[in-house]
Each structure stands twice: as structure tokens, then as C-alpha cells.
N, C-alpha and C. Protein backbone atom coordinates (compact mmCIF):
# COMPACT_ATOMS: atom_id res chain seq x y z
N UNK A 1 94.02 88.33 74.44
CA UNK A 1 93.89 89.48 75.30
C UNK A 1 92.72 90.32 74.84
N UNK A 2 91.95 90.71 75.85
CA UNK A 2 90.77 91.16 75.32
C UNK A 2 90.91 92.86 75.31
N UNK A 3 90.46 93.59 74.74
CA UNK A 3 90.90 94.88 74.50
C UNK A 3 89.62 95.77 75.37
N UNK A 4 89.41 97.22 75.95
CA UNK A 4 88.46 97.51 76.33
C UNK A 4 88.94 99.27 76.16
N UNK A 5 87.93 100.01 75.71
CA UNK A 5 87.30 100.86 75.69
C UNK A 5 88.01 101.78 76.56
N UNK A 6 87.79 101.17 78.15
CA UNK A 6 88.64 101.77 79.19
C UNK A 6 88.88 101.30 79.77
N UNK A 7 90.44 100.88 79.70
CA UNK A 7 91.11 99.50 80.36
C UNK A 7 90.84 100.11 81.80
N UNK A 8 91.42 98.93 83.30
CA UNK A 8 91.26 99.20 83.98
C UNK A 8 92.51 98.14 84.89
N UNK A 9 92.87 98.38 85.76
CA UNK A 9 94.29 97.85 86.31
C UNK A 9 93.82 97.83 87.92
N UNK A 10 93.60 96.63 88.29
CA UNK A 10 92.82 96.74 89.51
C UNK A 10 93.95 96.76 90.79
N UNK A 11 95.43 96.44 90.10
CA UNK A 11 96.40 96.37 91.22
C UNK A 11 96.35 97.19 92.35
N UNK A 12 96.29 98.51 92.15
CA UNK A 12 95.97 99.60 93.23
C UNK A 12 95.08 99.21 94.34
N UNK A 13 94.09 98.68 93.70
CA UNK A 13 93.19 98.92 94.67
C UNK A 13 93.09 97.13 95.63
N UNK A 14 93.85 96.32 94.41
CA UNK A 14 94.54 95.18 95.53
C UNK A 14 95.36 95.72 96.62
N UNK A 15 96.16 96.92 96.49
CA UNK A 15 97.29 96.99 97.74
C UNK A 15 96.41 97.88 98.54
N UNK A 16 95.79 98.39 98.07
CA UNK A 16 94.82 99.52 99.04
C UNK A 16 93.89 98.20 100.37
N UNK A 17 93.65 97.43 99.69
CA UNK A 17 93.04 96.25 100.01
C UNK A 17 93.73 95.71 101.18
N UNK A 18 95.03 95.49 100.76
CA UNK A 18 96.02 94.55 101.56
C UNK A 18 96.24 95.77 102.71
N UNK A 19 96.06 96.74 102.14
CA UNK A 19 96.53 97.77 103.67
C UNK A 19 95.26 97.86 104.51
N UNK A 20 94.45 97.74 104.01
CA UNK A 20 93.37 97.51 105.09
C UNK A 20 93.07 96.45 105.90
N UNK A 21 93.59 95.14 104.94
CA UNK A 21 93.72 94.30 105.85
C UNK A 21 94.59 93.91 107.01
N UNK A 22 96.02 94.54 106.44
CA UNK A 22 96.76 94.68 108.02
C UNK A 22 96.14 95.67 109.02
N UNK A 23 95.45 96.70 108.98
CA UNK A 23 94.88 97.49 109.96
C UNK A 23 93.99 96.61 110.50
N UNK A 24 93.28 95.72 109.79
CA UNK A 24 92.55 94.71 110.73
C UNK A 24 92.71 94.18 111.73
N UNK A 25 94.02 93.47 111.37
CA UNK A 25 95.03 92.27 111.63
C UNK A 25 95.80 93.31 113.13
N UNK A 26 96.31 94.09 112.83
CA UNK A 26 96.73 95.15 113.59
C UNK A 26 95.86 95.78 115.06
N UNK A 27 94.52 95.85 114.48
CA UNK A 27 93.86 96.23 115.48
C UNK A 27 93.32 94.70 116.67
N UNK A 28 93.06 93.84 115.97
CA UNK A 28 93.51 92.41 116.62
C UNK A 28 94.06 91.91 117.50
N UNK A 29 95.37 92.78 116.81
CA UNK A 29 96.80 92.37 117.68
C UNK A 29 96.93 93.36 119.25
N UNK A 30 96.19 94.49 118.68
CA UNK A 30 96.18 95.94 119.70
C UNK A 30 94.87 95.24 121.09
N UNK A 31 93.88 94.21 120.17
CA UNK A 31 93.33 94.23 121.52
C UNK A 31 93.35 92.86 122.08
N UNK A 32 94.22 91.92 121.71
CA UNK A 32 94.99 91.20 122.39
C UNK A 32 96.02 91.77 123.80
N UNK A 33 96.68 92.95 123.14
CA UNK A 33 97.39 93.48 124.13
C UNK A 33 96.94 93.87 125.09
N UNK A 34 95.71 94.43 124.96
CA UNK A 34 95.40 95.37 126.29
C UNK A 34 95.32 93.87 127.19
N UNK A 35 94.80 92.88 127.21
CA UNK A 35 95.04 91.84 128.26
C UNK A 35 96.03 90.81 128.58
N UNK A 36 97.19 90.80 127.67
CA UNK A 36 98.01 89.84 127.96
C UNK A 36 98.83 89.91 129.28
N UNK A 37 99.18 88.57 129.54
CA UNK A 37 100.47 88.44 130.87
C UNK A 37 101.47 89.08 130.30
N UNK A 38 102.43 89.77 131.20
CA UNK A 38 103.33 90.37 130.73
C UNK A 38 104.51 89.38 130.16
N UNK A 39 104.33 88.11 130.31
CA UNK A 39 105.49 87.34 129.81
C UNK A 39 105.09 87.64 127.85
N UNK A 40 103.80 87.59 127.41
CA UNK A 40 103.49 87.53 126.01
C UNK A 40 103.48 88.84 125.69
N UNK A 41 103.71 89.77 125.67
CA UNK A 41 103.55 91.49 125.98
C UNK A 41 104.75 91.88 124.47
N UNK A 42 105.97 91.27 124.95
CA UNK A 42 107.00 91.06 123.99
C UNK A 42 106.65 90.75 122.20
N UNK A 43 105.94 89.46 122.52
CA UNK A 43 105.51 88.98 120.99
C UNK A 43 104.82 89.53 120.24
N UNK A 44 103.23 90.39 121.02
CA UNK A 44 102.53 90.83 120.37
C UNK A 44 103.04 92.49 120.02
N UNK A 45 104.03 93.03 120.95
CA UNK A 45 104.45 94.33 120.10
C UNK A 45 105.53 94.21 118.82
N UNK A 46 106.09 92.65 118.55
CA UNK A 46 106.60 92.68 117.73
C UNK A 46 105.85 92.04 116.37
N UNK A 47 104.89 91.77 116.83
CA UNK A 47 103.64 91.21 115.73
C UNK A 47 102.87 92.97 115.27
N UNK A 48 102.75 93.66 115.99
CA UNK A 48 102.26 95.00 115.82
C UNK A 48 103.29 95.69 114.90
N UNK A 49 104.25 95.70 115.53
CA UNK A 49 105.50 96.07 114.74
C UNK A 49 105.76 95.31 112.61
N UNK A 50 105.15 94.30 112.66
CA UNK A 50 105.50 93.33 111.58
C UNK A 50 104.05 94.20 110.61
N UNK A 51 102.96 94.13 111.82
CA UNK A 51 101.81 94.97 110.41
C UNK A 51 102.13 96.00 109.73
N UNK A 52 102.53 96.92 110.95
CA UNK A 52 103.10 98.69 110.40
C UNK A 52 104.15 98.44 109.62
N UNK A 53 105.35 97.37 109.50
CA UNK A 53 106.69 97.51 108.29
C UNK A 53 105.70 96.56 107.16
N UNK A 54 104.74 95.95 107.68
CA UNK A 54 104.22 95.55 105.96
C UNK A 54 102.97 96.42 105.74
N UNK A 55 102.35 97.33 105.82
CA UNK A 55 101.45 98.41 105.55
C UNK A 55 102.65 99.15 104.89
N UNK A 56 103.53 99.43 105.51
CA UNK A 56 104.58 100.95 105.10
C UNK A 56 105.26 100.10 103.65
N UNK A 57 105.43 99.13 103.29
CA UNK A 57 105.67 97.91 102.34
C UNK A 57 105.32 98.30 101.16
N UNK A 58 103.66 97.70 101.30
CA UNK A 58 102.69 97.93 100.43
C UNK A 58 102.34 99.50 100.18
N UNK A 59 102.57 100.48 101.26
CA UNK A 59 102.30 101.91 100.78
C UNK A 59 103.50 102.03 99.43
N UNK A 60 104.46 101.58 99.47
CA UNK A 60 105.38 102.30 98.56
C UNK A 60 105.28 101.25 97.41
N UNK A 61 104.56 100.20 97.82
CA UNK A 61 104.51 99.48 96.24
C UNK A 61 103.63 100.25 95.38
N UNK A 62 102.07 100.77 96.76
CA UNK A 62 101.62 101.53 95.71
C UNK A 62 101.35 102.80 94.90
N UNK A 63 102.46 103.63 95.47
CA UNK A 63 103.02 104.29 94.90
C UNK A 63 103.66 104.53 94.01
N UNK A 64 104.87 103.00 93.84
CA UNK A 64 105.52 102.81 92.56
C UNK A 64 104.73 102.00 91.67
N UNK A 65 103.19 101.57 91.99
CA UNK A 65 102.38 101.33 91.21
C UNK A 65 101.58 102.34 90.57
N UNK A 66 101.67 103.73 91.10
CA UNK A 66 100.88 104.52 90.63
C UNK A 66 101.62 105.64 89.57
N UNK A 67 102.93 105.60 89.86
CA UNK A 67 103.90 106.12 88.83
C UNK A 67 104.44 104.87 87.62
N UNK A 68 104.20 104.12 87.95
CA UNK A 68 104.95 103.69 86.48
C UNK A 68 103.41 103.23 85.84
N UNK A 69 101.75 102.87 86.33
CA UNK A 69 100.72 102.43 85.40
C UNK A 69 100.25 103.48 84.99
N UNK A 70 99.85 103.44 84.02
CA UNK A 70 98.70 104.72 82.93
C UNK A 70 97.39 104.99 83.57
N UNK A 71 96.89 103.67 83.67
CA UNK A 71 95.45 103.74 83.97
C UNK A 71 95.37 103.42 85.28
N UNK A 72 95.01 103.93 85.98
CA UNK A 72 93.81 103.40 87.70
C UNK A 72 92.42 103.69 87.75
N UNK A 73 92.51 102.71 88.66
CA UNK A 73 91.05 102.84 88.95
C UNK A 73 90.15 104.04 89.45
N UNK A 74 91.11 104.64 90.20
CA UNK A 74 90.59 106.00 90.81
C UNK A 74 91.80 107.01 90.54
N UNK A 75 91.50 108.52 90.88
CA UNK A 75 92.21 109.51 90.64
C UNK A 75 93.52 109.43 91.59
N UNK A 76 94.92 109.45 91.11
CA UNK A 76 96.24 109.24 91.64
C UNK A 76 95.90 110.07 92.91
N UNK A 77 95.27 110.99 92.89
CA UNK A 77 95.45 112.23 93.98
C UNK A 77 94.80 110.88 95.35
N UNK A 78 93.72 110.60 94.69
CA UNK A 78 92.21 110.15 95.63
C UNK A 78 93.15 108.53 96.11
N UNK A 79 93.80 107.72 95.21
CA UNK A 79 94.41 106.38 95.78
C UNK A 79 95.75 106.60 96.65
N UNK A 80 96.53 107.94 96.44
CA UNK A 80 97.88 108.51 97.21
C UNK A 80 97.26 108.92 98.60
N UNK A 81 96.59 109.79 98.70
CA UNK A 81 95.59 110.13 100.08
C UNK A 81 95.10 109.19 101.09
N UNK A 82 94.25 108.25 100.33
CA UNK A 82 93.90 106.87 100.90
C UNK A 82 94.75 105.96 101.50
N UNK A 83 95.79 106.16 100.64
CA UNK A 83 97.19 105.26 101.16
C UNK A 83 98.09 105.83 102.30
N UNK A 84 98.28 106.70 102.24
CA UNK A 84 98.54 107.69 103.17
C UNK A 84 97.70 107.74 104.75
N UNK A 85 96.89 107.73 104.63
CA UNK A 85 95.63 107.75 105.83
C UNK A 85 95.44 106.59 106.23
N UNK A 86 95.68 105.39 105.55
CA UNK A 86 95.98 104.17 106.09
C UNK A 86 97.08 103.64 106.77
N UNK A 87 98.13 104.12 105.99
CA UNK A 87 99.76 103.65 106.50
C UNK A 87 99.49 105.09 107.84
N UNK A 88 99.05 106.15 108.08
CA UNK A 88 99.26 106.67 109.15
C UNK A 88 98.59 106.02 110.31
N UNK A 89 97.16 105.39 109.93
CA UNK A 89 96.53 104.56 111.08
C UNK A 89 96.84 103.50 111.58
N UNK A 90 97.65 102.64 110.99
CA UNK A 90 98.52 101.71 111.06
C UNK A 90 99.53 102.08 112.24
N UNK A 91 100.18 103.55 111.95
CA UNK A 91 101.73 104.05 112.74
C UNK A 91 100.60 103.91 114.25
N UNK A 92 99.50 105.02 113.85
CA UNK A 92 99.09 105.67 115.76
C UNK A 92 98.75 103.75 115.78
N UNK A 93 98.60 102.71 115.41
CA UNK A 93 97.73 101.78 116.18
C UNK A 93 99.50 101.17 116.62
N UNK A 94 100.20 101.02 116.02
CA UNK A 94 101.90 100.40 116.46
C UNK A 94 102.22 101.20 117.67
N UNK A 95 102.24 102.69 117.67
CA UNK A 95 102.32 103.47 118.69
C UNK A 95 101.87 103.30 119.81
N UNK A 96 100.19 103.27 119.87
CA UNK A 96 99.27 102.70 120.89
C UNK A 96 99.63 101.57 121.46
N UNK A 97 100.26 100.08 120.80
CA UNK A 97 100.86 99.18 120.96
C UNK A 97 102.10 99.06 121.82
N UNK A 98 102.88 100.37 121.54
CA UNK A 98 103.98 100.76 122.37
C UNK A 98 103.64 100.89 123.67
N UNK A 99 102.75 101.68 123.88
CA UNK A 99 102.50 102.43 124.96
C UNK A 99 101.83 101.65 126.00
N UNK A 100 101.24 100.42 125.56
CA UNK A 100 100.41 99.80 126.26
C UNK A 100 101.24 98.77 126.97
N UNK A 101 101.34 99.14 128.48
CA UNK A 101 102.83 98.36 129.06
C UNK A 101 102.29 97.11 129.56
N UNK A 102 102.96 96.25 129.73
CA UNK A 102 102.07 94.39 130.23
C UNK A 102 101.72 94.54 131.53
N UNK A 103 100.61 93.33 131.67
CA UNK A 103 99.90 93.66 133.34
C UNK A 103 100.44 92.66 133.96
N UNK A 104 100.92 93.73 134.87
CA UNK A 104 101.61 92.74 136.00
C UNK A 104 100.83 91.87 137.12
N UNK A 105 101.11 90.83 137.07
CA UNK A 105 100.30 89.48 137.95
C UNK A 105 100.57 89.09 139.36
């Protein structure tokens, strides 16, 4: 094990990572919707639904990653905020998802 000066614990900023990537994945899914037949309308709000419960997932892993490690990469205040502002963009894009009713043919 190699020792350093100023260790560094990159986990955080893996889940910070992973939450951005469901907002990807999420926004994807959001513009799939705006054109589907209303028979597929069903699947993709429950695929929308699956990003926002695994964003909201990973928000509280990294949270309980940020209370039980010593060291992060960035300031607890600055990676809690970030996480926060992500898992909320996540909710309005599930929401938007809601709202967007199937086109009828």
C-alpha cells in the first residue's frame, strides 16, 4: 500500500459521476417520450422512473460516503450541493416525463 502525503478517496466523485450519468440516460429517455405511440408511453415513464430511484440511490450512498470517509476530494459542503442539484434535476426531468401524455394516432 502506497502511502501519500495527501491521501485522496476518489469514491465521491465516482457517485457524483454515476449521477450524472443517469441524468444522461434520463434525458434520453425524456426525448424518446416526446415521440412515442401511446402503446410505449407506459415503458418509458417507468424507465424515467428507474433513473430518478437510482440517482436518489446513489445520492444517499454519497452521503453516507461523505460521513463515514476522512478525506474527499472536494469540500463536503461543495460534493453535498452538487449532489443535491443533481438528484433535483433528475426529479424536474421524471416530472417532465409525467406530464408528457402519449400521442394519440
Amino acid at each position: 500500500m502506497k502511502l501519500r502525503l495527501f491521501p485522496q478517496e476518489p469514491a465521491g466523485l465516482n457517485l457524483l459521476s454515476e449521477m450524472a450519468q443517469q441524468i444522461v440516460l434520463a434525458s434520453a429517455t425524456l426525448a424518446e417520450l416526446l415521440g412515442v405511440p401511446a402503446a410505449e408511453h407506459a415503458k418509458l415513464v417507468e424507465d424515467m422512473h428507474n433513473h430518478e430511484a437510482k440517482s436518489a440511490e446513489l445520492h444517499f450512498a454519497l452521503l453516507t460516503h461523505m460521513r463515514t470517509s476522512f478525506v474527499n476530494p472536494l469540500p463536503r459542503e461543495d460534493m453535498y450541493a452538487l449532489s443535491r442539484y443533481l438528484n433535483e434535476a433528475i426529479e424536474k426531468l421524471d416530472a417532465a416525463g409525467e406530464l408528457v401524455g402519449p400521442v394519440q394516432t
